[in-house]
C-alpha atoms as a PDB file:
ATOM      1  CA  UNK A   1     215.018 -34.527 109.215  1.00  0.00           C
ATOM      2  CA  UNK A   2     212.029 -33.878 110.714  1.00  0.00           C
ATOM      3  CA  UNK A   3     208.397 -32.518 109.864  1.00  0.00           C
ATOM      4  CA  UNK A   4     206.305 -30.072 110.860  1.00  0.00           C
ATOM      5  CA  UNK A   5     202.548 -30.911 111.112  1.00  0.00           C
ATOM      6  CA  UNK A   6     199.715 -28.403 110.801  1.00  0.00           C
ATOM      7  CA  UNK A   7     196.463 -28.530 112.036  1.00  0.00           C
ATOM      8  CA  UNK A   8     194.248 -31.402 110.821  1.00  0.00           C
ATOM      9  CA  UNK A   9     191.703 -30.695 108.132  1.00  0.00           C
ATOM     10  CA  UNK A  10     188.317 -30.635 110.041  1.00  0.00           C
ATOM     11  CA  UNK A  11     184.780 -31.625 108.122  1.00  0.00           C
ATOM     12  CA  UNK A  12     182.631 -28.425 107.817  1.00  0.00           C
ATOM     13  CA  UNK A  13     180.034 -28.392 110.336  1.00  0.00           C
ATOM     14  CA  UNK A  14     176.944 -29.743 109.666  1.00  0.00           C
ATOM     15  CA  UNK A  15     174.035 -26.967 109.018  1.00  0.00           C
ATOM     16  CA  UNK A  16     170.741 -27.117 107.604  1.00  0.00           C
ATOM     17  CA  UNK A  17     170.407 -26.990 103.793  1.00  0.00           C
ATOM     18  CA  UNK A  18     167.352 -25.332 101.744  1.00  0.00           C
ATOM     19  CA  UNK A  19     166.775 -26.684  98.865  1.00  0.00           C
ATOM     20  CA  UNK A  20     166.743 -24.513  95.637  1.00  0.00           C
ATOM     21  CA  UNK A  21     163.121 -24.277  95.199  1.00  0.00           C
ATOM     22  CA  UNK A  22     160.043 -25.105  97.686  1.00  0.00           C
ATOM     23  CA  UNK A  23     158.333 -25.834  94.385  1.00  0.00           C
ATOM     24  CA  UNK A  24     156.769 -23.964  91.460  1.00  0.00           C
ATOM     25  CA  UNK A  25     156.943 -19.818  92.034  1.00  0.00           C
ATOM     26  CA  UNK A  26     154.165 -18.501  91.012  1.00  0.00           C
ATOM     27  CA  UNK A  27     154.189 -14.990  89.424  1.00  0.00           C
ATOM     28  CA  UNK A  28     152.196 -12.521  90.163  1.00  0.00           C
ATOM     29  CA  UNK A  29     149.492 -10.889  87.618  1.00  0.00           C
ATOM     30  CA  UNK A  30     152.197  -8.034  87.383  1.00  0.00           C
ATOM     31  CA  UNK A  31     155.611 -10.061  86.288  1.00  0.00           C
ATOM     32  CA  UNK A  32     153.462 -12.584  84.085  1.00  0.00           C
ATOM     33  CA  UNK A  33     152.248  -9.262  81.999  1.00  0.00           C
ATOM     34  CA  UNK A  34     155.421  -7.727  81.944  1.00  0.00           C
ATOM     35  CA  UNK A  35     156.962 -11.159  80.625  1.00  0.00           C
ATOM     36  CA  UNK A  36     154.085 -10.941  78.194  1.00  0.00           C
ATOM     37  CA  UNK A  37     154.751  -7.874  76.682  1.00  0.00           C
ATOM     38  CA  UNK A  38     158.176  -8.291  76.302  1.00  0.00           C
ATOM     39  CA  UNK A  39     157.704 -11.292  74.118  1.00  0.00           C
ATOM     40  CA  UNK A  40     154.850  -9.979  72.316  1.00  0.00           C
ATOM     41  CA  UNK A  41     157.696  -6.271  71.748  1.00  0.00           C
ATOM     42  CA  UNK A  42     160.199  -9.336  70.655  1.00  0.00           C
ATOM     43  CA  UNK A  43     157.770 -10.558  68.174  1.00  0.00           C
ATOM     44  CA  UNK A  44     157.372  -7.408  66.525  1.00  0.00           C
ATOM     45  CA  UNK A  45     160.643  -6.793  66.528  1.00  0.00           C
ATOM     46  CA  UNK A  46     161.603 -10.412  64.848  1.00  0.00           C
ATOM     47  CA  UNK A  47     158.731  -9.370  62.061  1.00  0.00           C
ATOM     48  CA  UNK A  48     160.319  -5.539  61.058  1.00  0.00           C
ATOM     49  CA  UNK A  49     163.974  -7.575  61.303  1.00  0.00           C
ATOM     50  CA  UNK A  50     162.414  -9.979  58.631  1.00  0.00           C
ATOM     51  CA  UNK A  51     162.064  -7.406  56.321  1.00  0.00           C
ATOM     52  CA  UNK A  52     165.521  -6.284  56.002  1.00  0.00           C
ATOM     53  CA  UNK A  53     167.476  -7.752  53.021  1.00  0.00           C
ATOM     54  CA  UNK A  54     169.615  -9.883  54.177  1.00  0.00           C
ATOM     55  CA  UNK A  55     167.069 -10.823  57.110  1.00  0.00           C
ATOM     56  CA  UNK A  56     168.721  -9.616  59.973  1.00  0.00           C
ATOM     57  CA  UNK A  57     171.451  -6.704  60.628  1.00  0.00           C
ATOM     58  CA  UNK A  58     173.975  -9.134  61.822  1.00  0.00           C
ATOM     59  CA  UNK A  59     173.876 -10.989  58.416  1.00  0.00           C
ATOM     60  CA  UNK A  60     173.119 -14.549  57.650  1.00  0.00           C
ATOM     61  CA  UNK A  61     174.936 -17.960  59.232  1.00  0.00           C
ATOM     62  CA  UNK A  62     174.677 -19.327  62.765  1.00  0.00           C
ATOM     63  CA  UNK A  63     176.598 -16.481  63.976  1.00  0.00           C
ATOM     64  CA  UNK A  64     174.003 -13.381  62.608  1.00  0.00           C
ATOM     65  CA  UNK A  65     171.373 -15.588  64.177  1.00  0.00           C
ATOM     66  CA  UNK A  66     172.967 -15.514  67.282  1.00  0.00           C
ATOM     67  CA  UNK A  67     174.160 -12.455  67.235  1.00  0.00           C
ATOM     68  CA  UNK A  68     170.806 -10.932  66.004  1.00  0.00           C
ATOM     69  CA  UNK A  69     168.903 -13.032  68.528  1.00  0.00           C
ATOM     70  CA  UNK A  70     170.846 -11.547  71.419  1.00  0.00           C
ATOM     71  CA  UNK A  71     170.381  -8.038  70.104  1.00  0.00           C
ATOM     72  CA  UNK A  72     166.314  -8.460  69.658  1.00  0.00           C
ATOM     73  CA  UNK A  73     165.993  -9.416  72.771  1.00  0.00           C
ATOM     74  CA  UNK A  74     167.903  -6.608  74.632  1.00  0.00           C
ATOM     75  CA  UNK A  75     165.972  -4.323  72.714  1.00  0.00           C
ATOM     76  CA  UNK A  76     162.975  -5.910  73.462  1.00  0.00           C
ATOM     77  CA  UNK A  77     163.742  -5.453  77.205  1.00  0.00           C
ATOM     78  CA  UNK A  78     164.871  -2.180  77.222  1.00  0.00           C
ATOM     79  CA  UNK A  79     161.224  -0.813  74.865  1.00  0.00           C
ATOM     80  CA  UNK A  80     159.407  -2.699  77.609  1.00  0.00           C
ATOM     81  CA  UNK A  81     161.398  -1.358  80.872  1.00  0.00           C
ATOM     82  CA  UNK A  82     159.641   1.741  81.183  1.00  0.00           C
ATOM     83  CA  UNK A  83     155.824   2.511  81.398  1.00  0.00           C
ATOM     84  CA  UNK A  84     156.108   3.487  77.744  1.00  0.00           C
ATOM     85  CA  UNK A  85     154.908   0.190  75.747  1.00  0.00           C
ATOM     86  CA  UNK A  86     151.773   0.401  77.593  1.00  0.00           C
ATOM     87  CA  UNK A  87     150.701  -3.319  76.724  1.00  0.00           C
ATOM     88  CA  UNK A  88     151.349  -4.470  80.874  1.00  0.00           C
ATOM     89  CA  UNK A  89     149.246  -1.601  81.797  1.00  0.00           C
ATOM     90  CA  UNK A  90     146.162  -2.801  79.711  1.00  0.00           C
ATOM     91  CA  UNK A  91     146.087  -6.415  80.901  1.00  0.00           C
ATOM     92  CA  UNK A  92     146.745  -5.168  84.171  1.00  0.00           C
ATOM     93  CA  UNK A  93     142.836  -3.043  83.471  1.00  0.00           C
ATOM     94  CA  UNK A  94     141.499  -5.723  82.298  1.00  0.00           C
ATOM     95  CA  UNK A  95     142.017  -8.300  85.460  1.00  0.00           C
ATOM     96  CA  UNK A  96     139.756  -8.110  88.525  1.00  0.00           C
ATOM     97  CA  UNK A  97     141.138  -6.461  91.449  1.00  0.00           C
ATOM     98  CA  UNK A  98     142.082  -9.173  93.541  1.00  0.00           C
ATOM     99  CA  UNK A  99     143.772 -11.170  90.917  1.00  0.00           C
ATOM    100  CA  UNK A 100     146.276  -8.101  90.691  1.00  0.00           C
ATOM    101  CA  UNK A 101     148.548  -7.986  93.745  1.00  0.00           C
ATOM    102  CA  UNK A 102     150.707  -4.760  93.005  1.00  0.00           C
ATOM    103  CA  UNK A 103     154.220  -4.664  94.548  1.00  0.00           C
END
């Protein structure tokens, strides 16, 4: 009986790596706003959900929280997507001109 044998397994080559960050990114005056008003839309949001009965729409235990957490945040996304919140677009007024760096 004899055996066939395949080519040997060869080592990848060796290339150069990047690592996963160079360091801290720093936003720009534009995404820090926009991440701004979507939290402050999200806190709203959390405050009219508060006032339901049973405290949110998913119901009470861990899974409403979660559940309810998930769904305030999409929401709080999607009101902030468009140029209709208006909240970015103030802050962005109210920085000097060099500090905003539009893309």
């Amino acid at each position: 009986m004899t055996f066939k044998v395949g080519p040997t397994v060869q080592p990848l080559a060796p290339r150069h790596v990047e690592p996963l960050t160079k360091g801290p990114k720093q936003a720009t005056a534009e995404e820090a706003a926009g991440q701004f008003e979507t939290l402050m839309a999200l806190q709203m949001i959390r405050s009219m959900q508060s006032s339901l009965d049973g405290g949110n729409m998913f119901g009470g235990g861990v899974e409403g929280d979660i559940y309810s957490g998930l769904a305030e945040w999409q929401l709080a996304q999607i009101l902030t997507k468009g140029s209709h919140f208006g909240l970015k677009e103030q802050i962005l007024r109210q920085l000097p001109k060099a500090e905003v760096k539009q893309s």
